[in-house]
N, C-alpha and C. Protein backbone atom coordinates (compact mmCIF):
# COMPACT_ATOMS: atom_id res chain seq x y z
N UNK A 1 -4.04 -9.04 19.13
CA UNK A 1 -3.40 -10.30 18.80
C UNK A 1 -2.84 -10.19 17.38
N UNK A 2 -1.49 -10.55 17.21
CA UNK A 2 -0.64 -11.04 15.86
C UNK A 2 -1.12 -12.01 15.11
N UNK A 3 -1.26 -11.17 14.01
CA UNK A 3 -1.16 -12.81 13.14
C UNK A 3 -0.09 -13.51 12.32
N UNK A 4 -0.49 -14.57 12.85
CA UNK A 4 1.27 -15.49 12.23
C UNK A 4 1.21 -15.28 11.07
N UNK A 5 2.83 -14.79 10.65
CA UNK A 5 3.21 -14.48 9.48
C UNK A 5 4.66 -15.40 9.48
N UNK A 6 4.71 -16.42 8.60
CA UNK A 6 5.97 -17.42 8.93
C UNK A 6 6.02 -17.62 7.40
N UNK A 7 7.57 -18.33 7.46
CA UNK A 7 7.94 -19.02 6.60
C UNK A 7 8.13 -20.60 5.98
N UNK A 8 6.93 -20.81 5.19
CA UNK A 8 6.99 -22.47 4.92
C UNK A 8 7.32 -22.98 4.08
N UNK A 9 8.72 -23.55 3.83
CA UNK A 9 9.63 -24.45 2.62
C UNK A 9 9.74 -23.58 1.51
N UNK A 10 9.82 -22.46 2.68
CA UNK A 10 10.79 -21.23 1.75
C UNK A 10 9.63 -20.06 1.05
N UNK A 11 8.46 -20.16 1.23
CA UNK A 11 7.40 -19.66 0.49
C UNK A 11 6.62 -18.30 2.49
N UNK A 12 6.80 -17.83 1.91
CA UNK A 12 6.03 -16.62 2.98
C UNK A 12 4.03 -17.19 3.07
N UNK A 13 3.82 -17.44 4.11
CA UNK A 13 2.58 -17.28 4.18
C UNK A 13 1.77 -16.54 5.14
N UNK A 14 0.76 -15.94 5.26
CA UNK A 14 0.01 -15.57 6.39
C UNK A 14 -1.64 -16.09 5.65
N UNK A 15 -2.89 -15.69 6.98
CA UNK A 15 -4.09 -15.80 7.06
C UNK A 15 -4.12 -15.38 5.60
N UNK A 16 -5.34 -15.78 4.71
CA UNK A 16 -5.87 -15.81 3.31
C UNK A 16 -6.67 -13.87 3.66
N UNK A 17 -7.45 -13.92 4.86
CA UNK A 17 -8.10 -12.49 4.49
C UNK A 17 -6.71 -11.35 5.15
N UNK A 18 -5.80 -11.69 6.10
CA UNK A 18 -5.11 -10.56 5.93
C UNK A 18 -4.16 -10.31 4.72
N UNK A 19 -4.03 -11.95 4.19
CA UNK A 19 -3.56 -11.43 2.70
C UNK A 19 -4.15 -10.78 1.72
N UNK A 20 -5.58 -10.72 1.64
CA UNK A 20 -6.04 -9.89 0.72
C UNK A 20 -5.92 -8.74 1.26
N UNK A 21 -6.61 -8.44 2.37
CA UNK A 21 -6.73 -7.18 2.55
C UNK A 21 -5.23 -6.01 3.10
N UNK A 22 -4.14 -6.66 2.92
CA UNK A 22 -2.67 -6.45 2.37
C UNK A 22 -2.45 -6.33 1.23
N UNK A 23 -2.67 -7.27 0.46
CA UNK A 23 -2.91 -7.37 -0.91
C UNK A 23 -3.35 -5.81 -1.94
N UNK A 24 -4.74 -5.68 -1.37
CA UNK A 24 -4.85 -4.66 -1.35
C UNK A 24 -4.26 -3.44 -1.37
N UNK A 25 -3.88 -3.22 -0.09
CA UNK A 25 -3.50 -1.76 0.25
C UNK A 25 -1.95 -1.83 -0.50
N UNK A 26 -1.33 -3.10 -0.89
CA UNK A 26 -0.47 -2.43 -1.59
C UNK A 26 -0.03 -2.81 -2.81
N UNK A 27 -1.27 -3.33 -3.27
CA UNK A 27 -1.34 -2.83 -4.81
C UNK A 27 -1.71 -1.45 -5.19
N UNK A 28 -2.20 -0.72 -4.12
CA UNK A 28 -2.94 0.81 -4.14
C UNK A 28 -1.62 1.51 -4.31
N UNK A 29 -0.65 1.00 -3.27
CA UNK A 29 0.39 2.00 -3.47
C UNK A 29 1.41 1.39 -4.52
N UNK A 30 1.33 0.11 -4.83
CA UNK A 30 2.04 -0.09 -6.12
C UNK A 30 1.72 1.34 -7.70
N UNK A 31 0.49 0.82 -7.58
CA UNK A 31 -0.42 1.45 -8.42
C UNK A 31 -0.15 3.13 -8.41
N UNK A 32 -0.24 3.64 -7.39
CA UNK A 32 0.20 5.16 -6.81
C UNK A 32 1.21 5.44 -7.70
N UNK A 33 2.69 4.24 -7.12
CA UNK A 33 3.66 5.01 -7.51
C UNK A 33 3.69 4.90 -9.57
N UNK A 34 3.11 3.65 -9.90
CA UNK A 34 2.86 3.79 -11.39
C UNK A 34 2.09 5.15 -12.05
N UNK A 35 1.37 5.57 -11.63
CA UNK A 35 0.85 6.72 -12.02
C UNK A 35 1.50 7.89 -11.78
N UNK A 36 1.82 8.23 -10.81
CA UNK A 36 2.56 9.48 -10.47
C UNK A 36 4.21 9.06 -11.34
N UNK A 37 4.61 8.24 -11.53
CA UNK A 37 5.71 7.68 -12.69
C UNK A 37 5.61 8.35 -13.42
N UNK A 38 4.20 8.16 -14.46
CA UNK A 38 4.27 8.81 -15.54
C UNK A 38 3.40 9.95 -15.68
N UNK A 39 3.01 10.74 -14.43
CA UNK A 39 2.41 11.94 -14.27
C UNK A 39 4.02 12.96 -14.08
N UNK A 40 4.92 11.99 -13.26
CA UNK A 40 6.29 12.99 -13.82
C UNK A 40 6.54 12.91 -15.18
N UNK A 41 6.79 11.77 -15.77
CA UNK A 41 7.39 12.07 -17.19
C UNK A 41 6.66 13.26 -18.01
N UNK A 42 5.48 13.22 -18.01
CA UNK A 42 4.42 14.25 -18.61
C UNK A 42 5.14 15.68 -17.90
N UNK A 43 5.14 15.74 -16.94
CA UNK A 43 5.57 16.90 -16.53
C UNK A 43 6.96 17.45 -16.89
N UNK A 44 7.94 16.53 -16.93
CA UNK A 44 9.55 16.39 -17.43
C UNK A 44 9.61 17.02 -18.79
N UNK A 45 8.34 16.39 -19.94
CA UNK A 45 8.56 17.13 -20.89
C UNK A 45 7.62 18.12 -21.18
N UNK A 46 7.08 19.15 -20.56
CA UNK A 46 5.90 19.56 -20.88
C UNK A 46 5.94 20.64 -20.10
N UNK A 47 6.77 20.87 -18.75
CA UNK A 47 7.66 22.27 -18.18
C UNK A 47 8.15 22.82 -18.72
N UNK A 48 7.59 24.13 -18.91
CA UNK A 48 8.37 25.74 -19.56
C UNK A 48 8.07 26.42 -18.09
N UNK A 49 8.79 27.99 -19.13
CA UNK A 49 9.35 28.88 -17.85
C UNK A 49 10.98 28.81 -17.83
N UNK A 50 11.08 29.72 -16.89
CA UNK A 50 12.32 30.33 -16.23
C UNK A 50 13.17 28.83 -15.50
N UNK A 51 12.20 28.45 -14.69
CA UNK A 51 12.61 27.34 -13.86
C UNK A 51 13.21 25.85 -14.98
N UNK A 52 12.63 25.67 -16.24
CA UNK A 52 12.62 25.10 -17.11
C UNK A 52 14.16 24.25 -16.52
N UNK A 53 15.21 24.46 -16.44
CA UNK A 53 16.23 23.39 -16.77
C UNK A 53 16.55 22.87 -15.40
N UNK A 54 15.86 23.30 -14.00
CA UNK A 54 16.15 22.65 -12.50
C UNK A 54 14.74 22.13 -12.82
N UNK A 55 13.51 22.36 -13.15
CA UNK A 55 12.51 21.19 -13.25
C UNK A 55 12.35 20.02 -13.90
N UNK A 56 13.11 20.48 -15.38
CA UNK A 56 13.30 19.78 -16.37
C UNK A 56 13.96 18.04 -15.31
N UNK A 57 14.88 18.59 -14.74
CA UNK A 57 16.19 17.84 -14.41
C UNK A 57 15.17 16.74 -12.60
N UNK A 58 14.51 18.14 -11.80
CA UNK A 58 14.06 17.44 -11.22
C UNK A 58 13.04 16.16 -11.13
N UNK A 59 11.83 16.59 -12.40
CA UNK A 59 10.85 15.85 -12.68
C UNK A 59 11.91 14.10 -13.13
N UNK A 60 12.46 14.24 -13.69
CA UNK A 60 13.23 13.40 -14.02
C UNK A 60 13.78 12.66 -13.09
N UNK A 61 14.72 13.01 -12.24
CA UNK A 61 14.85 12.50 -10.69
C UNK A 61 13.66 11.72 -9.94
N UNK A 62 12.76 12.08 -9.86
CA UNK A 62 11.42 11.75 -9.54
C UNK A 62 10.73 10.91 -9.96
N UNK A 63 11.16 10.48 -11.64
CA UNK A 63 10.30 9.55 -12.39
C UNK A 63 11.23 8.20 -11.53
N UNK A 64 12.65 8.71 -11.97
CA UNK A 64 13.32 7.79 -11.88
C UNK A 64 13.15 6.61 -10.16
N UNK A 65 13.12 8.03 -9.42
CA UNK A 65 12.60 7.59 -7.58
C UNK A 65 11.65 6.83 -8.20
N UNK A 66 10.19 7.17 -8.61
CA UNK A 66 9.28 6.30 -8.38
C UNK A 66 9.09 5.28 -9.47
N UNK A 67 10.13 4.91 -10.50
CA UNK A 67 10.37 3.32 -10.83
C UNK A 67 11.07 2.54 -9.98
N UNK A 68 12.03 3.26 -9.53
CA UNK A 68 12.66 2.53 -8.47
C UNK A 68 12.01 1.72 -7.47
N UNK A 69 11.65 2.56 -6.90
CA UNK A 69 9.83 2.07 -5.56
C UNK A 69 9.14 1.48 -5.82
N UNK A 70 8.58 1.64 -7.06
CA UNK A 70 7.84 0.64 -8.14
C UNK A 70 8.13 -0.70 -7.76
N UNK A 71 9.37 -0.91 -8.31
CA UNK A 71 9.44 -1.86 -8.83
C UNK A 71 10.60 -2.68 -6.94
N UNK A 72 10.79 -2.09 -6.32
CA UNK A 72 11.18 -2.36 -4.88
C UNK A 72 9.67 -2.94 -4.36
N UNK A 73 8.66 -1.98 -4.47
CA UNK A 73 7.17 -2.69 -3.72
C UNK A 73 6.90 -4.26 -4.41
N UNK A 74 6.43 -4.09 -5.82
CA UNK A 74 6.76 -5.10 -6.20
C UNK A 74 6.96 -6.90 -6.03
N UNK A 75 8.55 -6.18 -5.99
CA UNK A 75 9.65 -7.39 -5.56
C UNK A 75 8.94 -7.78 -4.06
N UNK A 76 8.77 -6.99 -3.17
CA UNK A 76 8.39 -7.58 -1.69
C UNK A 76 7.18 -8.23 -1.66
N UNK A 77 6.06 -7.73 -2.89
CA UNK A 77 5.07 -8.12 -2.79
C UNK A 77 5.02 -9.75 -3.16
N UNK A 78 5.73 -9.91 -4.31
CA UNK A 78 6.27 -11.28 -4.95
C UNK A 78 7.12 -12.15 -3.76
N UNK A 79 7.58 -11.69 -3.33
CA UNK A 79 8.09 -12.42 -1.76
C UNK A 79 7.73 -12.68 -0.83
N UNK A 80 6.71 -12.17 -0.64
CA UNK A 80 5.34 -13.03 0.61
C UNK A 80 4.15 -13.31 0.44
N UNK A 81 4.20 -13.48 -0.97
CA UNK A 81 3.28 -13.78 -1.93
C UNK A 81 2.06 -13.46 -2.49
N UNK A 82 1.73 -12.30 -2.08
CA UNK A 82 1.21 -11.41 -3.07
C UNK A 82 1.11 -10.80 -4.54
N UNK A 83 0.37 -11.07 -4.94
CA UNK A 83 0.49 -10.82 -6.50
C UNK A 83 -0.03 -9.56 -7.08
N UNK A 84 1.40 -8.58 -7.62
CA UNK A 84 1.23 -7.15 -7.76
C UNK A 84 0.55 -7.28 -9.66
N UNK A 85 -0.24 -5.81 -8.92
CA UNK A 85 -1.00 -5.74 -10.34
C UNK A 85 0.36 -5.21 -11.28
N UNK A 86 0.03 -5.04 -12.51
CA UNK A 86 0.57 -5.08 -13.31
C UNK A 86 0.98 -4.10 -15.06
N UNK A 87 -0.68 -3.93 -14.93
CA UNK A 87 -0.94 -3.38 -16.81
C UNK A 87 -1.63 -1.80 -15.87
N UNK A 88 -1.72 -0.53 -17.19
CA UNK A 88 -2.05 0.01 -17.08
C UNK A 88 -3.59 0.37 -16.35
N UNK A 89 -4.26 -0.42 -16.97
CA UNK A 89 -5.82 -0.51 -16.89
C UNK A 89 -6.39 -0.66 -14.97
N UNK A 90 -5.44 -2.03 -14.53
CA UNK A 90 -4.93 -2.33 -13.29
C UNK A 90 -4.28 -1.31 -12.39
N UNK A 91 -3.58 -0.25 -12.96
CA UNK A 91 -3.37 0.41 -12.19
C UNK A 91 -4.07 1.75 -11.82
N UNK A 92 -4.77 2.06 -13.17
CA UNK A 92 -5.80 3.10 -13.02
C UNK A 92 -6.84 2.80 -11.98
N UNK A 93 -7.05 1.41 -12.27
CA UNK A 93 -8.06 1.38 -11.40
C UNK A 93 -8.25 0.85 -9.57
N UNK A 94 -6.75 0.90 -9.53
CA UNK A 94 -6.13 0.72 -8.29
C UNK A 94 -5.60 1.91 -7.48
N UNK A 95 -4.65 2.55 -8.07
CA UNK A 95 -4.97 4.07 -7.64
C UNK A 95 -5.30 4.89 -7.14
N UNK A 96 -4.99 5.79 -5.64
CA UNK A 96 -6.25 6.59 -5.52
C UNK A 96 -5.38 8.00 -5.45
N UNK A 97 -4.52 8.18 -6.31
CA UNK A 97 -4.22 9.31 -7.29
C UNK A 97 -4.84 9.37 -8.48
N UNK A 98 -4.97 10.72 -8.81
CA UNK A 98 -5.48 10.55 -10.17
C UNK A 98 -4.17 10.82 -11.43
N UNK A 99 -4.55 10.02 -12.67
CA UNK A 99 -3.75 10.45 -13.44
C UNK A 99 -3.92 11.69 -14.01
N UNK A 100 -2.81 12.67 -14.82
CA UNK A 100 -2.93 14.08 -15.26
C UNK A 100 -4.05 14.12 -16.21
N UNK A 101 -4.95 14.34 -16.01
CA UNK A 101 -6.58 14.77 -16.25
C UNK A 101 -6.24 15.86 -17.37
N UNK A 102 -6.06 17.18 -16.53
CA UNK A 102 -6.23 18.64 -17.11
C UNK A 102 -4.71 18.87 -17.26
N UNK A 103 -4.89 19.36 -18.08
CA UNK A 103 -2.92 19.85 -18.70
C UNK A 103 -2.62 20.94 -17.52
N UNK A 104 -1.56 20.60 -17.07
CA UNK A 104 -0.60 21.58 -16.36
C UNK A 104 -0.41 22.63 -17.34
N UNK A 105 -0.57 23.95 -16.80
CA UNK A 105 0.07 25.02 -17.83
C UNK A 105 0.97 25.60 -16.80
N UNK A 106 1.45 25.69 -15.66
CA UNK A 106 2.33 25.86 -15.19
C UNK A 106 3.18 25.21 -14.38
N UNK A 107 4.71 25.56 -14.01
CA UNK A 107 5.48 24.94 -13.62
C UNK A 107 4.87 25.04 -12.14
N UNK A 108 4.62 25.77 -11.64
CA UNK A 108 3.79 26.19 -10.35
C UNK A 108 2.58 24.83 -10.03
N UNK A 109 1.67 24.86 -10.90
CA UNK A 109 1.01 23.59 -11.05
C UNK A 109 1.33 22.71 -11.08
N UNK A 110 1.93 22.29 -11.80
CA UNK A 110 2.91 20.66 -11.66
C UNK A 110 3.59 20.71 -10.29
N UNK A 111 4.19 21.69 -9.85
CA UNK A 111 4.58 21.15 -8.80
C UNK A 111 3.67 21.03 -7.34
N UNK A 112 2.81 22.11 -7.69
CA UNK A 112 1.60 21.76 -6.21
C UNK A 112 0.83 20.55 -6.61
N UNK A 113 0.61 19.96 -7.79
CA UNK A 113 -0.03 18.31 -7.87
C UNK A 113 0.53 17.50 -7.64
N UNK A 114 2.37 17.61 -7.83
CA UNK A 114 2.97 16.18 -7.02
C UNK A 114 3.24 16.32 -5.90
N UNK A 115 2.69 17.93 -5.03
CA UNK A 115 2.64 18.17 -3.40
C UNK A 115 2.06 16.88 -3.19
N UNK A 116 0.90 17.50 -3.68
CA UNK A 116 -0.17 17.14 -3.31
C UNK A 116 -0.28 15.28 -3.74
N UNK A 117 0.12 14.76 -4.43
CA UNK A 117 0.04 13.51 -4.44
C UNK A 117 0.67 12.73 -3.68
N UNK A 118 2.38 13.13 -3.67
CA UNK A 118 3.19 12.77 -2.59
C UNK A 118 2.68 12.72 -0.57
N UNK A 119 2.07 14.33 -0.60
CA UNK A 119 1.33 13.92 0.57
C UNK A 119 0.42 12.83 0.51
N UNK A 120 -0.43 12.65 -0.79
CA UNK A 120 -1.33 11.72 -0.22
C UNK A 120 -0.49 10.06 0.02
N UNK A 121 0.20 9.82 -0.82
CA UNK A 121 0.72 8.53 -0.73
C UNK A 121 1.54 8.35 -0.03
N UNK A 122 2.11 9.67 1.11
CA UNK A 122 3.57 9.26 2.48
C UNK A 122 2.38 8.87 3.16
N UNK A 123 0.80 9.48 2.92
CA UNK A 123 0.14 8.87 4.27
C UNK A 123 -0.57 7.89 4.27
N UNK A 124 -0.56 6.92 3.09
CA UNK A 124 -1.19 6.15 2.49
C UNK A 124 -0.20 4.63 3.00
N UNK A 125 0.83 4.87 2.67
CA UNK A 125 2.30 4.56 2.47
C UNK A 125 2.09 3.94 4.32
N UNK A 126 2.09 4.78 5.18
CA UNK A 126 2.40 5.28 6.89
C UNK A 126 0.87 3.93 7.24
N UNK A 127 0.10 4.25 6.80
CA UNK A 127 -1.34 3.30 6.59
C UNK A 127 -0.95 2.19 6.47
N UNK A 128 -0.82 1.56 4.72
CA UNK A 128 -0.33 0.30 4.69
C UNK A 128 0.51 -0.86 5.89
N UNK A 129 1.49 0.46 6.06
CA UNK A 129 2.78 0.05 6.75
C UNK A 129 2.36 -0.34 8.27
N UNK A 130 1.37 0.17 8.90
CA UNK A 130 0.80 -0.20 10.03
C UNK A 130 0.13 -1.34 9.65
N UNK A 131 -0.57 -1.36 8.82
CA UNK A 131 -1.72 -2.71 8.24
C UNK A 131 -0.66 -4.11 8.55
N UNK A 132 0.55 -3.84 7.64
CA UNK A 132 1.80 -4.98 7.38
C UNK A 132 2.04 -5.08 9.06
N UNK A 133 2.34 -4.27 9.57
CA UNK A 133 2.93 -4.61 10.98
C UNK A 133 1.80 -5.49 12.16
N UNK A 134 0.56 -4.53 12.01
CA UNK A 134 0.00 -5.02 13.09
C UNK A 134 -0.87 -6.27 13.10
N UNK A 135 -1.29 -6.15 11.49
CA UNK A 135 -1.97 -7.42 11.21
C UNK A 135 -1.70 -8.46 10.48
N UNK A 136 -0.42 -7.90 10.10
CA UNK A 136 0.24 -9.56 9.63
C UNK A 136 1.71 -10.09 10.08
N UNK A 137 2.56 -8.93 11.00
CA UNK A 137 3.18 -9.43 11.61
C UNK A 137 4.54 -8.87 10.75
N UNK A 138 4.23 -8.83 9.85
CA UNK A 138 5.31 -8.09 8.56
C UNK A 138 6.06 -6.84 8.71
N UNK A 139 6.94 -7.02 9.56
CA UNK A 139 7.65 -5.68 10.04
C UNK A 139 8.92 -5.22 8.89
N UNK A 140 9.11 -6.52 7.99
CA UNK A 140 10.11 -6.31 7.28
C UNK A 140 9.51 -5.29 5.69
N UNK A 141 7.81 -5.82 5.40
CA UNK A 141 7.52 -5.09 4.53
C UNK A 141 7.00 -3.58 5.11
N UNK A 142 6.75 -3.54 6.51
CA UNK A 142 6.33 -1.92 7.55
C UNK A 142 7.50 -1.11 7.55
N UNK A 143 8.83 -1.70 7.57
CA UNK A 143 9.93 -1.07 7.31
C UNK A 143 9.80 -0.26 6.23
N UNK A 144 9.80 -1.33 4.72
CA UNK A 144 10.19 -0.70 3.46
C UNK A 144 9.24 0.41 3.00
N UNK A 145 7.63 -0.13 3.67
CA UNK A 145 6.54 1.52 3.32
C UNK A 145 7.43 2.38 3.62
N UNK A 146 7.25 2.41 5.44
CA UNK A 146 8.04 3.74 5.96
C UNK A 146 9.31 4.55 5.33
N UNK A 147 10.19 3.72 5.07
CA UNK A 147 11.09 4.23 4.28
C UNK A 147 10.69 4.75 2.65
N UNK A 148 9.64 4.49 2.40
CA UNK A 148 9.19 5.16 0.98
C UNK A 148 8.48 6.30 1.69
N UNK A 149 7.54 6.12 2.54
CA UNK A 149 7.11 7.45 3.11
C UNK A 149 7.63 8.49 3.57
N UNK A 150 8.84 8.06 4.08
CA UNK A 150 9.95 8.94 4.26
C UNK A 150 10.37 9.87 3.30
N UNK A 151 11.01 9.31 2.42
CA UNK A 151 11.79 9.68 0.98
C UNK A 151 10.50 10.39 0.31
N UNK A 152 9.02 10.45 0.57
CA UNK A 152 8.07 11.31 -0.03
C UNK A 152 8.16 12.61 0.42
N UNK A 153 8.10 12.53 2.58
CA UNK A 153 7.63 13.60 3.34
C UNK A 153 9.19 14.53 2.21
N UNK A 154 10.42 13.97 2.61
CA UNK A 154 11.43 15.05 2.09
C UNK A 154 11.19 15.40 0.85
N UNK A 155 10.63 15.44 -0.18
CA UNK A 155 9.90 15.50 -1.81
C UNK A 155 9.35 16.87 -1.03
N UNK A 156 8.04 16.07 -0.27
CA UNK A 156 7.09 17.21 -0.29
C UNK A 156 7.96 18.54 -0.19
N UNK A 157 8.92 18.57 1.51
CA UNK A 157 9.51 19.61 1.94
C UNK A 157 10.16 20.20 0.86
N UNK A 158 11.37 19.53 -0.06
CA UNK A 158 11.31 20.37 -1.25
C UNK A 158 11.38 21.42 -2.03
N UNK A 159 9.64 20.58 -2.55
CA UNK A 159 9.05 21.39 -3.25
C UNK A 159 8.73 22.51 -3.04
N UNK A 160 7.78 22.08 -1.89
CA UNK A 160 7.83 23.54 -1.17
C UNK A 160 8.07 24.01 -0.73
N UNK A 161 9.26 23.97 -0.26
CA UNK A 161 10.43 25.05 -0.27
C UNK A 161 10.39 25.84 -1.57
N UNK A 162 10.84 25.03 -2.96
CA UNK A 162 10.81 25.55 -4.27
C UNK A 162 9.30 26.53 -4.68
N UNK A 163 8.47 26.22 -3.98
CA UNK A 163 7.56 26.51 -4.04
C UNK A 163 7.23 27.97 -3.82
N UNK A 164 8.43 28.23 -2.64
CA UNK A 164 8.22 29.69 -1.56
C UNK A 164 7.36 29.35 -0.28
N UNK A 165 6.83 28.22 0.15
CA UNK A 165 5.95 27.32 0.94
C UNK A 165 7.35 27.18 2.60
């Protein structure tokens, strides 16, 4: 069974616990893409090597993708009324990436940790996006995951491609 997800005098509402527990899952991936944000920038300036001026250029691309998404999740979240976290502290602890811990010393490294993060959050992303659909009826916010999960899986491929993967 669906749960009604309607529109009342212009304001989005659904059930109070599938809103939290929506709420939830995508402040996780709000939060995701805030961290891995600035786990690229760190990486943008902090890549040496050979590869140095296509990583330089890609990490950058990447920051830029995931403000974008950022701030796209966000906006949807503010539109069916959910209230996205916000400050650093909030997002650390929302998260279930980690932020850059141990210094990358290679370009090789940096790029198997945003494999590896990107996988975790297309499937995190694929998660949510079922949550939005089946239990709150929200096919318009199951859309916009998928389409971020999307735009990850091709990241991953990529990389590793770049990788030799």
């Amino acid at each position: 069974m669906r749960t009604k997800f309607c529109q009342k005098d212009g304001v989005f509402e659904m059930a109070t616990d599938i809103q939290n527990t929506l709420g939830k899952a995508l402040n996780t991936q709000l939060s995701n893409w805030a961290v891995v944000y600035y786990k690229l920038h760190h990486f943008h300036w902090y890549v040496k090597g050979e590869l140095f001026d296509v990583l330089h250029a890609k990490f950058e691309d990447l920051y830029n993708l995931a403000a974008a998404k950022l701030d796209e999740l966000a906006e949807r979240m503010l539109t069916i009324g959910i209230k996205p976290v916000s400050s650093m502290k909030e997002y650390l602890a929302s998260a279930s990436i980690a932020e850059n811990a141990a210094e990358q010393t290679t370009a090789s490294a940096m790029l198997e940790n945003v494999v590896s993060d990107f996988g975790r959050m297309a499937k995190e992303l694929l998660e949510a996006a079922d949550l939005a659909e089946d239990q709150a009826n929200d096919i318009v916010t199951a859309d916009l995951l998928r389409e971020q999960a999307g735009e990850l899986q091709k990241q991953v491929w990529m990389l590793n491609a770049t990788l030799g993967k």
